[in-house]
Protein backbone atom coordinates (compact mmCIF):
# COMPACT_ATOMS: atom_id res chain seq x y z
CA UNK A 1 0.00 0.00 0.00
CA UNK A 2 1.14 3.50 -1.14
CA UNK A 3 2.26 6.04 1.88
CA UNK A 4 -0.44 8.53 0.91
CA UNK A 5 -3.50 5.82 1.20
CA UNK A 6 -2.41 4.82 4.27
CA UNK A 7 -1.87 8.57 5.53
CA UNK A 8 -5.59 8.98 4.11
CA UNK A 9 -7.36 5.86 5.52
CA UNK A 10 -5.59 6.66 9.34
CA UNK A 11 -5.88 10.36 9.66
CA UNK A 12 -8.65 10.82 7.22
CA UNK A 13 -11.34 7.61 7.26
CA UNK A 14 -10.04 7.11 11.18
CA UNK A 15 -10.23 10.42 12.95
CA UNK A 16 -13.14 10.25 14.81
CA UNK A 17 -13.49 7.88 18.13
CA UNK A 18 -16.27 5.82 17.47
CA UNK A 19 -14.61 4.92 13.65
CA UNK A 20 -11.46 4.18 15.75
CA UNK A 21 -13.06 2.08 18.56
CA UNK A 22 -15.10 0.05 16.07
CA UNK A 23 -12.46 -0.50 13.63
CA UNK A 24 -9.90 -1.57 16.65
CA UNK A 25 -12.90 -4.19 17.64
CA UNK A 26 -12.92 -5.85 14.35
CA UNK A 27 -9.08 -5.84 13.91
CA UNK A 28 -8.73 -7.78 17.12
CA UNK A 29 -11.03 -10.41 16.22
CA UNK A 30 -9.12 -10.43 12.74
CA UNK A 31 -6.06 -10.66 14.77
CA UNK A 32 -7.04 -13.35 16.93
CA UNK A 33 -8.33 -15.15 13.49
CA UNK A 34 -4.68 -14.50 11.98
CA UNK A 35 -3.02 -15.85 15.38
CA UNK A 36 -4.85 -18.91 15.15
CA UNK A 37 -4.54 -19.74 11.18
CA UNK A 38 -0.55 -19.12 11.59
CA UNK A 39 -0.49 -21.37 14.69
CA UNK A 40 -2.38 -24.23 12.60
CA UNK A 41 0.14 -23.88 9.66
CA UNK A 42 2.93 -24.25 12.07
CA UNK A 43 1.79 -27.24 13.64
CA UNK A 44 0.61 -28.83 10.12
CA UNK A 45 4.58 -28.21 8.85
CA UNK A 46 6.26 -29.41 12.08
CA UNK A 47 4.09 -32.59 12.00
CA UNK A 48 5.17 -33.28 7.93
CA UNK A 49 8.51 -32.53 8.50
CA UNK A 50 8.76 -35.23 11.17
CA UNK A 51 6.22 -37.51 9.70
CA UNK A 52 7.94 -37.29 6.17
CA UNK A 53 11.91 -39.42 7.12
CA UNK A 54 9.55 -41.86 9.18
CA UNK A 55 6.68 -42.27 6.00
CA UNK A 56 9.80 -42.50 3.52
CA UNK A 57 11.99 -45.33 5.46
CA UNK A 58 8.95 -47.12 5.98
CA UNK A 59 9.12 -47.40 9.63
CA UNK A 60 5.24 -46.50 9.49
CA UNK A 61 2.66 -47.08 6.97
CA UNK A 62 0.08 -44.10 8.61
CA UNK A 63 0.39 -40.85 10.21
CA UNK A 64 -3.13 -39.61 11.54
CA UNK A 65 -3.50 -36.30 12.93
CA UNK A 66 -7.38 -35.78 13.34
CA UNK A 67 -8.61 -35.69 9.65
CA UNK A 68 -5.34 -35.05 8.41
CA UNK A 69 -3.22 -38.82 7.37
CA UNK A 70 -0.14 -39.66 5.52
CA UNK A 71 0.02 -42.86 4.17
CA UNK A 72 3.03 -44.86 2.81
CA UNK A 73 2.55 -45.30 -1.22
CA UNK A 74 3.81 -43.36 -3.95
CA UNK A 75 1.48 -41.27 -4.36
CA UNK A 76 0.83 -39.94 -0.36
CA UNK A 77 4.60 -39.46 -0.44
CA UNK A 78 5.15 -37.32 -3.24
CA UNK A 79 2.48 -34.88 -2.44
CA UNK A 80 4.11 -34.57 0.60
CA UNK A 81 6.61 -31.97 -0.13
CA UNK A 82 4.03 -29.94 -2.25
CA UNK A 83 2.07 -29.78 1.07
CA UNK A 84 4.33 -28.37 2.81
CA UNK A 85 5.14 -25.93 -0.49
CA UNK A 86 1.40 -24.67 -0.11
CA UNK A 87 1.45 -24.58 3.52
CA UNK A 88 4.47 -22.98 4.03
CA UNK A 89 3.28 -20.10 1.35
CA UNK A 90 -0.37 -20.01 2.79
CA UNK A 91 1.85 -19.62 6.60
CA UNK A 92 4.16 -16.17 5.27
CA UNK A 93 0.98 -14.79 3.56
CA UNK A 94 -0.35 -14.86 7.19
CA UNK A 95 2.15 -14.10 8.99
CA UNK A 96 2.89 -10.67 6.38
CA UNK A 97 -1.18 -9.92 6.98
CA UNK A 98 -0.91 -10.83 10.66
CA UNK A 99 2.80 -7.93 10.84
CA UNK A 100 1.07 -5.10 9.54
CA UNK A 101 -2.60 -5.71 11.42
CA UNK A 102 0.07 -5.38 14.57
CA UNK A 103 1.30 -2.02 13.13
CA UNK A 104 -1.66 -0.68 12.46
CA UNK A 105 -3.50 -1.53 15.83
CA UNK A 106 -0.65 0.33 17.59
CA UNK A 107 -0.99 3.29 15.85
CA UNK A 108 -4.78 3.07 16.29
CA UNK A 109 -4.33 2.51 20.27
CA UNK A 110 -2.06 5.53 20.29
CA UNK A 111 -4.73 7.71 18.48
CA UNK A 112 -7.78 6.63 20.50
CA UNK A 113 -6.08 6.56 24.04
CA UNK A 114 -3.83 9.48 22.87
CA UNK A 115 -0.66 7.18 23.92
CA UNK A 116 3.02 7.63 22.54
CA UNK A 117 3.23 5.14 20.09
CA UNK A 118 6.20 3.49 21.37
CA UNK A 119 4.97 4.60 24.86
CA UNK A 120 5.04 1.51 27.31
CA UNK A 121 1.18 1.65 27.98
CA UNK A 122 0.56 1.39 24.35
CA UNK A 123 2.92 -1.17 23.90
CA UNK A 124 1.10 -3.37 26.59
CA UNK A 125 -1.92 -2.99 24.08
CA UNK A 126 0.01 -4.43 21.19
CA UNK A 127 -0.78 -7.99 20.87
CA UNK A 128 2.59 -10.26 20.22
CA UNK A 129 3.33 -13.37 19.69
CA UNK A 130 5.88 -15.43 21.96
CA UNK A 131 8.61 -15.14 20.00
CA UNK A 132 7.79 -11.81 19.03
CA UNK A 133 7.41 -10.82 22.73
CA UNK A 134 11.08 -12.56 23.75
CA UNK A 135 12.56 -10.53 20.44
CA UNK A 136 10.94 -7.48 21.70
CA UNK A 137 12.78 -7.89 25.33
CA UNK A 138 15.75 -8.70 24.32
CA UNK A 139 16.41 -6.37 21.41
CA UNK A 140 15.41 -3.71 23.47
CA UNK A 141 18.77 -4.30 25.69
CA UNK A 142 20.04 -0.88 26.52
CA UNK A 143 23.97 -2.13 27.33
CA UNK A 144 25.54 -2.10 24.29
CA UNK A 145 27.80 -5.31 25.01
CA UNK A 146 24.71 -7.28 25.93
CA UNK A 147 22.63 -6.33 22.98
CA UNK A 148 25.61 -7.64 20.72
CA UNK A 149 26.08 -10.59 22.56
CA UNK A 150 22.23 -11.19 22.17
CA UNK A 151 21.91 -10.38 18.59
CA UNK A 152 24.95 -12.21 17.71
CA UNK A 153 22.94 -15.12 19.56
CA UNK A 154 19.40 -14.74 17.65
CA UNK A 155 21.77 -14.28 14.52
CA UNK A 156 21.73 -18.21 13.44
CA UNK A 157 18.75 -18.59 15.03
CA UNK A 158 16.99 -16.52 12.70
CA UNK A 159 18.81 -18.19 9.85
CA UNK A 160 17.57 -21.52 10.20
CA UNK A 161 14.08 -20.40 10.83
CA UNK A 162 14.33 -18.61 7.00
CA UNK A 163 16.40 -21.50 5.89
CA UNK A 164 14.83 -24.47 7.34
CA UNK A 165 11.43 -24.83 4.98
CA UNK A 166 13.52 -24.23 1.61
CA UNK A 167 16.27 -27.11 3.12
CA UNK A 168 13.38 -29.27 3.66
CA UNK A 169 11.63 -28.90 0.38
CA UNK A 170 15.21 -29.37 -1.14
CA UNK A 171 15.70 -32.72 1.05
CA UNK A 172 11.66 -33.73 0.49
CA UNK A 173 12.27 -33.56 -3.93
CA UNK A 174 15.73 -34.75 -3.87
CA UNK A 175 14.99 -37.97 -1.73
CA UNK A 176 11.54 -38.23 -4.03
CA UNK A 177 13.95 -38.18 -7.21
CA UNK A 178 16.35 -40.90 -5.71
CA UNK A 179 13.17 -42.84 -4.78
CA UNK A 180 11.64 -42.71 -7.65
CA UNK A 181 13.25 -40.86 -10.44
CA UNK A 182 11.56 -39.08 -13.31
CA UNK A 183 9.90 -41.39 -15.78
CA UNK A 184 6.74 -39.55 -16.60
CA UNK A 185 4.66 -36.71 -16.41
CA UNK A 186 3.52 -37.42 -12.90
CA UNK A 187 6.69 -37.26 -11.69
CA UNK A 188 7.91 -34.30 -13.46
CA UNK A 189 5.24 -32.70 -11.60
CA UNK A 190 5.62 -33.89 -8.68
CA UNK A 191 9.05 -32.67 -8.90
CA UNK A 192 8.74 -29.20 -9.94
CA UNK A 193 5.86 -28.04 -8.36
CA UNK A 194 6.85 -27.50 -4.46
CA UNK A 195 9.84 -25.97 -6.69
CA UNK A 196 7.97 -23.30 -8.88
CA UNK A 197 5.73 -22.95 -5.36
CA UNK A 198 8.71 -22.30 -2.73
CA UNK A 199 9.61 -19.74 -5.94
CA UNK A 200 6.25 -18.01 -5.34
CA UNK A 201 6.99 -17.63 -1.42
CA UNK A 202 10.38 -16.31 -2.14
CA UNK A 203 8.95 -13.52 -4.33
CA UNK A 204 6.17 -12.85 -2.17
CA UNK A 205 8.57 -12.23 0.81
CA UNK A 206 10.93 -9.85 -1.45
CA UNK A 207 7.19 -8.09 -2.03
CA UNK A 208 6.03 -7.96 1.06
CA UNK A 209 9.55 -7.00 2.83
CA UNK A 210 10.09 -4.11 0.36
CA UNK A 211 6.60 -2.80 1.03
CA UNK A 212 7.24 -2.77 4.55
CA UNK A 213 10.09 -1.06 4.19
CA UNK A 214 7.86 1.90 2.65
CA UNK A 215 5.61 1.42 5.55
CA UNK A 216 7.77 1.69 7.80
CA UNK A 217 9.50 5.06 6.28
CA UNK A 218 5.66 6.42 6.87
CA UNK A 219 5.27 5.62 10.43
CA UNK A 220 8.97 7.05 10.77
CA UNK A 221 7.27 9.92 9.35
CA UNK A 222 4.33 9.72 11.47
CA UNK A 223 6.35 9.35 14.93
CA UNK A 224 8.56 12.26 13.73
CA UNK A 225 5.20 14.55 13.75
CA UNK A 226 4.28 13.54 17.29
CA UNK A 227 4.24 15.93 19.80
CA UNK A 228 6.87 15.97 22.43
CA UNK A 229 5.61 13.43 24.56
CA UNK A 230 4.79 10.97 21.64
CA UNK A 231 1.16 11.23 21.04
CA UNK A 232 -0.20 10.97 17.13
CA UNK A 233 -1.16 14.35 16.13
């Protein structure tokens, strides 16, 4: 979204308190909604990325999760890294949708309580998630020495969490290829499409980060008009 729309739609479509407190009662329910769709997504990956070694060394022939099975054939296991593919893209949409309802809510809180917006009792409004909440602490280290030492330990972290789902959809095709090589269509497909999907994610990151970056430039903006104890003009 373009800096001027979203300087219209929160100082123009937003200004008055009942607009505010009725649009900051639907965002939390959408927030909640968010929450809960990311927190499925997670648990659907983590429970294919340790059902899929076990389902391909045939040390178990079914995986049930409520509705949700894996079985052991062909077919179950090559879908399997697709899955994940689509999951894994349907989990960053989310979690994109789910940053900037976040952003938005704060500056909301700020405007209707007339709060700093990086003022602690707005912050305590600002719904986070737990790892969100443990960044948030401990990026927020004052001592200079312990803020390196603490970045410099969420460094790798932060690495594998980005890295992890493409090294798994690399593992997931490449053992599917040894298994089972490429003699048709079928498996062509198979093949390429948690490829051309993982693709898709990549570019809709680059999107979504470079759009936030714009966003983020505005409420720099935004802050930088506050009066001097922080409150949203």
């Amino acid at each position: 979204m373009a800096q001027k729309i979203i300087k219209y739609q929160v100082k123009k479509l937003l200004n008055d308190k009942d607009s505010q407190e009725k649009y900051l009662g639907i965002l939390n329910i959408r927030i909640e909604e968010n929450s809960k769709t990311s927190r499925k997504l997670f648990n659907i990956m983590l429970f294919i990325v340790c059902a899929f070694p076990l389902i391909l060394e045939t040390k178990i022939s079914e995986i049930s999760l409520g509705p949700f099975k894996l079985m052991d054939n062909s077919i179950a296991i090559g879908i399997i890294p697709t899955l994940f593919a689509l999951t894994y893209y349907r989990y960053m949409t989310v979690w994109f949708d789910l940053n900037e309802q976040k952003e938005l809510y704060k500056n909301l809180t700020s405007k209707y309580f007339n709060l700093g917006i990086e003022s602690f009792l707005n912050e305590k409004l600002t719904p986070y998630a737990f790892v969100e909440s443990i960044a948030k602490h401990h990026f927020n280290e004052k001592s200079k020495f312990l803020s390196l030492v603490v970045k410099a330990l969420w460094i790798p972290i932060i690495f594998m969490m980005i890295i992890f789902p493409i090294g798994f959809i690399y593992y997931s095709v490449i053992n599917l290829y040894k298994q089972f090589g490429l003699e048709d269509i079928i498996d062509w497909i198979i093949f390429l499409l948690p490829i051309f999907i993982q693709v898709l994610t990549i570019l809709i990151s680059i999107q979504s980060a470079k759009s936030s970056i714009e966003k983020n430039k505005y409420f720099a903006v935004v802050r930088n008009t506050t009066s001097s104890d922080g409150i949203l003009k």
